[in-house]
N, C-alpha and C. Protein backbone atom coordinates (compact mmCIF):
# COMPACT_ATOMS: atom_id res chain seq x y z
N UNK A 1 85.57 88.68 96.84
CA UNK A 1 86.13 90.02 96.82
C UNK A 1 87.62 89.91 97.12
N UNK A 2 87.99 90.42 95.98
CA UNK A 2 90.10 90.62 96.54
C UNK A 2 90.06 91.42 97.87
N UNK A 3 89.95 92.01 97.97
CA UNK A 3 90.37 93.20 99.29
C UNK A 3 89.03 93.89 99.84
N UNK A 4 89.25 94.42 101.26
CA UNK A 4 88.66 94.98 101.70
C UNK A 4 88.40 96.54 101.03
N UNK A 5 87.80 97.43 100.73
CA UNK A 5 87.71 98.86 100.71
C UNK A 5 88.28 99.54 101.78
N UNK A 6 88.47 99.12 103.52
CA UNK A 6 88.95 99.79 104.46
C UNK A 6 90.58 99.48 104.12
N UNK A 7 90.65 98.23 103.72
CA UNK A 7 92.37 98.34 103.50
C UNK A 7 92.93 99.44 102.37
N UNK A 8 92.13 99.74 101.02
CA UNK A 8 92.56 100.54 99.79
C UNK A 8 92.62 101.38 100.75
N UNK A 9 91.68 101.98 101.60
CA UNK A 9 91.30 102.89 101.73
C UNK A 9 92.87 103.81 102.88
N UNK A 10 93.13 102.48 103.91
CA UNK A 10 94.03 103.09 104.66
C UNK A 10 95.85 103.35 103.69
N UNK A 11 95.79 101.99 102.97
CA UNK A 11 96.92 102.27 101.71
C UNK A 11 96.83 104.10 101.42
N UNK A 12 96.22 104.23 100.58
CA UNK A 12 95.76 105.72 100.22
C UNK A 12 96.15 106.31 101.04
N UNK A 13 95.54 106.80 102.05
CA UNK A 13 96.12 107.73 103.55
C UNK A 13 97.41 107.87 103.44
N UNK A 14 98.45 106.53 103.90
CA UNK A 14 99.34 106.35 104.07
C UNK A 14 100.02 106.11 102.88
N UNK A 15 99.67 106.36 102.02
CA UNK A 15 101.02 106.08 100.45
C UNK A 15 101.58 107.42 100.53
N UNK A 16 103.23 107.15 100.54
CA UNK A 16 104.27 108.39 100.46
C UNK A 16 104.56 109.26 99.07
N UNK A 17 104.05 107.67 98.27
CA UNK A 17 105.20 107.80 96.81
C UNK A 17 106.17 107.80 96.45
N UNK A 18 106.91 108.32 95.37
CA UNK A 18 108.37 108.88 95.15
C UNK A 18 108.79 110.06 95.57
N UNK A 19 107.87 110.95 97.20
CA UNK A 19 108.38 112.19 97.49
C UNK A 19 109.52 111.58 98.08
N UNK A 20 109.16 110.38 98.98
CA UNK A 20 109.84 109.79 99.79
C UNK A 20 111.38 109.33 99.50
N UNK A 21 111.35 109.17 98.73
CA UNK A 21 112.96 108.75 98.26
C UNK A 21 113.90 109.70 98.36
N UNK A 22 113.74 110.90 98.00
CA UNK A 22 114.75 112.08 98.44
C UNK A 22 114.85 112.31 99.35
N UNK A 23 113.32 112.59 100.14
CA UNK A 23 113.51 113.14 101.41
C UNK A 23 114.61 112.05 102.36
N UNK A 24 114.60 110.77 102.23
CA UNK A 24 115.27 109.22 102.51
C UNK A 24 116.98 109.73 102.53
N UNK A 25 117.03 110.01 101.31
CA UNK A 25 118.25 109.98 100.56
C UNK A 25 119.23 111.71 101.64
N UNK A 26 118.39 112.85 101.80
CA UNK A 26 118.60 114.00 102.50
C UNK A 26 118.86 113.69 103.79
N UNK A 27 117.47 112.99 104.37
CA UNK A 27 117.70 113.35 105.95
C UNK A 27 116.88 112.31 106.12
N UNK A 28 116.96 111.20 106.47
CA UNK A 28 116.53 109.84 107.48
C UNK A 28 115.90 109.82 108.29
N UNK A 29 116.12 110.84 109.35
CA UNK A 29 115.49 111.09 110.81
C UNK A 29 113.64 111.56 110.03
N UNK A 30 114.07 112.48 108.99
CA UNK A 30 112.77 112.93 108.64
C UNK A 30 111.88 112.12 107.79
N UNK A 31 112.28 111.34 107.03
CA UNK A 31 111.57 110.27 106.47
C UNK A 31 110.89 109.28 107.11
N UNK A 32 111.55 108.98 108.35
CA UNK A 32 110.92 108.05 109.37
C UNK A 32 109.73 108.73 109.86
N UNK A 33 110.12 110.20 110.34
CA UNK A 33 108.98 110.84 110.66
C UNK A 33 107.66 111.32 109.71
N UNK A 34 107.84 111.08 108.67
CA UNK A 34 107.15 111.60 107.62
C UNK A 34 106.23 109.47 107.05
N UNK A 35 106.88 108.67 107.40
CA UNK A 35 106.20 107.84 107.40
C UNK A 35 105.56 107.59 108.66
N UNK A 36 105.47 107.62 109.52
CA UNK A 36 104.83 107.64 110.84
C UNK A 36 103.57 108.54 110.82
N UNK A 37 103.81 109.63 110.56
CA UNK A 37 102.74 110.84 110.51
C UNK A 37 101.87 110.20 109.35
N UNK A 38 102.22 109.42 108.66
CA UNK A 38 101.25 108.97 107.71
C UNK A 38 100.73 107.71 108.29
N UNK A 39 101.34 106.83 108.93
CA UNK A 39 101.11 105.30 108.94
C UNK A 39 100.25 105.49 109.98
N UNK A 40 99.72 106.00 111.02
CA UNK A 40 99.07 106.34 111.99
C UNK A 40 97.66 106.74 111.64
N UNK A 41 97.30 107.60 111.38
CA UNK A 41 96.01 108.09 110.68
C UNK A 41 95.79 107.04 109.92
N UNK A 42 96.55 106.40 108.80
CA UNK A 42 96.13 105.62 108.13
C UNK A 42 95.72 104.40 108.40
N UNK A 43 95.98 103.94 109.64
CA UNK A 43 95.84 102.79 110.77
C UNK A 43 94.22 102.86 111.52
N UNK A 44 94.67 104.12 111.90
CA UNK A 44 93.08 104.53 112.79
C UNK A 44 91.78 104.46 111.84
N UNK A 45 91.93 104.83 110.53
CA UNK A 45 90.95 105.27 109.48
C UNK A 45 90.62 103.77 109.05
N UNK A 46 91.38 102.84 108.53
CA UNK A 46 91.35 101.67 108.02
C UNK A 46 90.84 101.07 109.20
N UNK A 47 91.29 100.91 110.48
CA UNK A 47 90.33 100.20 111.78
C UNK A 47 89.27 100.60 111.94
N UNK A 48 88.64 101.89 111.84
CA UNK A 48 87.33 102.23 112.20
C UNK A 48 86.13 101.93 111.07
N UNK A 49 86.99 101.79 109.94
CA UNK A 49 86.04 101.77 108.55
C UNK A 49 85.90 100.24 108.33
N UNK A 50 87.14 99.67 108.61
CA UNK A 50 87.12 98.03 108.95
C UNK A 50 85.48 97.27 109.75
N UNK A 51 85.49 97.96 111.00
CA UNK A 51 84.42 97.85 111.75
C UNK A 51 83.13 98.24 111.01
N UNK A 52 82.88 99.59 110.65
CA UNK A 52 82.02 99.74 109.68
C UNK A 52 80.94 99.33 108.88
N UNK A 53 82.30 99.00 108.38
CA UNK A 53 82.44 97.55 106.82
C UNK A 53 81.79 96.35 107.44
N UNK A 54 81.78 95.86 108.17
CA UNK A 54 81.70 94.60 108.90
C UNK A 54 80.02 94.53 109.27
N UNK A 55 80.12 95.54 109.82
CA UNK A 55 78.15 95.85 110.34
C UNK A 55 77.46 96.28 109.52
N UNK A 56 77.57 97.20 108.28
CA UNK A 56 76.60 97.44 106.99
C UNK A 56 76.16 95.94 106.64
């Protein structure tokens, strides 16, 4: 198997896209924050499903 499903899975959560580049390009402070608010959840979701994954 290439990859885990908990890893796609936290990618997904946490993918910004191309909103991200403007918002980057506008205001910095908020892009950082706008990746954080994503990278977090997407951390917790991918660790718990990780575990999961492991015991099915």
């Amino acid at each position: 198997m290439l990859g885990s499903f908990a890893a796609l899975l936290a990618n997904t959560i946490s993918q910004d896209g191309d909103a991200l580049f403007p918002l980057l390009a506008i205001d910095r402070k908020s892009s950082f924050w706008a990746t954080v608010i994503t990278t977090i959840p997407a951390l917790f979701v991918g660790i718990i499903y990780y575990f999961i994954e492991i015991h099915l």
